[in-house]
Protein backbone atom coordinates (compact mmCIF):
# COMPACT_ATOMS: atom_id res chain seq x y z
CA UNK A 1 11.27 -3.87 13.00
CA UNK A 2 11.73 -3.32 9.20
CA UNK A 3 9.51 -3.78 6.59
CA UNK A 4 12.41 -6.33 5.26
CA UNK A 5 12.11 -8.38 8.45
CA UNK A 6 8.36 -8.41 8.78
CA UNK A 7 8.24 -10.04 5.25
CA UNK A 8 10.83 -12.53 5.94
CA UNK A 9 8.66 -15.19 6.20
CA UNK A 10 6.30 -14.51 3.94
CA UNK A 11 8.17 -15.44 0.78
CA UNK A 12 5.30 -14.66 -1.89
CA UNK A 13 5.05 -11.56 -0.93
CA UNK A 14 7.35 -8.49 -1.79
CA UNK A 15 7.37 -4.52 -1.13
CA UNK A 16 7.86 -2.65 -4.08
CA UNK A 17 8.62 1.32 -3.61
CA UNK A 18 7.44 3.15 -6.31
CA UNK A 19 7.69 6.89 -6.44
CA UNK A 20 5.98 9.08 -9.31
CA UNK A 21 8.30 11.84 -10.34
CA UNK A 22 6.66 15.21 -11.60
CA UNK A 23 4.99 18.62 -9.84
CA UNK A 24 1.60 16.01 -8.82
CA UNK A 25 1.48 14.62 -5.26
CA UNK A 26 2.10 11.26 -5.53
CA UNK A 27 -1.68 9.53 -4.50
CA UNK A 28 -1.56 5.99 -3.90
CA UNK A 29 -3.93 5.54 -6.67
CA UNK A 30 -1.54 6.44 -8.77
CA UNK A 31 1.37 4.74 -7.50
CA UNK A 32 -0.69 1.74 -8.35
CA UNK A 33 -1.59 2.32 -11.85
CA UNK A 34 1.80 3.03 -12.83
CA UNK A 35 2.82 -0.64 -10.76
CA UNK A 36 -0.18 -2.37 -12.66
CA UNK A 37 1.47 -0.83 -15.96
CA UNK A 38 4.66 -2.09 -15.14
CA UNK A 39 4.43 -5.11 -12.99
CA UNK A 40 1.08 -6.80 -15.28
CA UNK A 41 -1.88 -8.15 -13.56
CA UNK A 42 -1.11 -9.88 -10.04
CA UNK A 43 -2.82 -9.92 -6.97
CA UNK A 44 -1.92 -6.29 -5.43
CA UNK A 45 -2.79 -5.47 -1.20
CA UNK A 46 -1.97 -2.57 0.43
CA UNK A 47 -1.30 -2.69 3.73
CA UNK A 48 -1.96 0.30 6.14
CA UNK A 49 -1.98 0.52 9.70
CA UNK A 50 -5.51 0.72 11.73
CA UNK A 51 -5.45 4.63 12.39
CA UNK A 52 -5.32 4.95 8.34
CA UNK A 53 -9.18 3.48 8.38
CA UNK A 54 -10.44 6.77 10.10
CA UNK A 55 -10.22 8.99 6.74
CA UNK A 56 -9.56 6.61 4.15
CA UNK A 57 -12.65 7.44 2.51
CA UNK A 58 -10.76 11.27 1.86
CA UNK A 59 -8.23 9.30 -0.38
CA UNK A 60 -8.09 9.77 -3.93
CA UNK A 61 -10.12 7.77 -5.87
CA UNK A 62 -10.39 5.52 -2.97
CA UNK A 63 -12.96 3.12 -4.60
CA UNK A 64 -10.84 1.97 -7.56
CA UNK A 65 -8.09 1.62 -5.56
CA UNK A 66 -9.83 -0.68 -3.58
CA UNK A 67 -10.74 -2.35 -5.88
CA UNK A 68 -6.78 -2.68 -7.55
CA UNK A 69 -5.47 -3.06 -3.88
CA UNK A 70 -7.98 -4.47 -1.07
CA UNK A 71 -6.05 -3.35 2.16
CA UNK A 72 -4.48 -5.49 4.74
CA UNK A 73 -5.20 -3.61 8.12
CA UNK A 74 -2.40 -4.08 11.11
CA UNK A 75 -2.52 -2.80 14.74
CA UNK A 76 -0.06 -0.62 15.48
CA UNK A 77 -0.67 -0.94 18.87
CA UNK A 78 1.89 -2.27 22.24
CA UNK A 79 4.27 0.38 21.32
CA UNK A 80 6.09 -1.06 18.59
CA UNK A 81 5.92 0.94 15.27
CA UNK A 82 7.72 0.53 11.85
C-alpha cells in the first residue's frame, strides 16, 4: 500500500516530503523547522511505525520535536509494510 492510498480517506491530512539539501544529515528535527518556516503554524504529527519507539529517545533533539510533531504510532505488523 502507498502512502497516497493510506491517506485517501483522510482528506485533512497531507504528506509533505521535504528534503534539506547541504553536507548535514538531514534529522527530522530539522526537516520540521524548515516545514514550520515554510508551511506557518498548523497542527504537525509524525507518524512512525512501532519498532521506531525502541530508540527514539537517540533522535536529535527528540524533545522539541515532540513537542512540534507528537507522533502517530502504527503496527507494522501481519506482514504488510509500506
Amino acid at each position: 500500500m502507498t502512502l497516497l492510498k493510506a491517506r485517501a480517506p483522510l482528506s485533512e491530512f497531507a504528506f509533505l516530503d521535504i528534503k534539506i539539501q547541504g553536507s548535514e544529515p538531514p534529522f527530522t528535527i530539522d526537516s520540521m523547522r524548515k516545514l514550520m518556516s515554510r508551511e506557518g503554524p498548523k497542527q504537525y504529527f509524525l507518524i512512525l511505525g512501532e519498532d521506531s519507539l525502541e530508540r527514539l529517545h537517540e533522535w536529535k533533539e527528540i524533545e522539541e520535536l515532540i513537542a512540534l510533531a507528537p507522533p502517530l504510532i502504527g503496527s507494522r505488523g501481519g506482514g504488510s509494510h509500506f
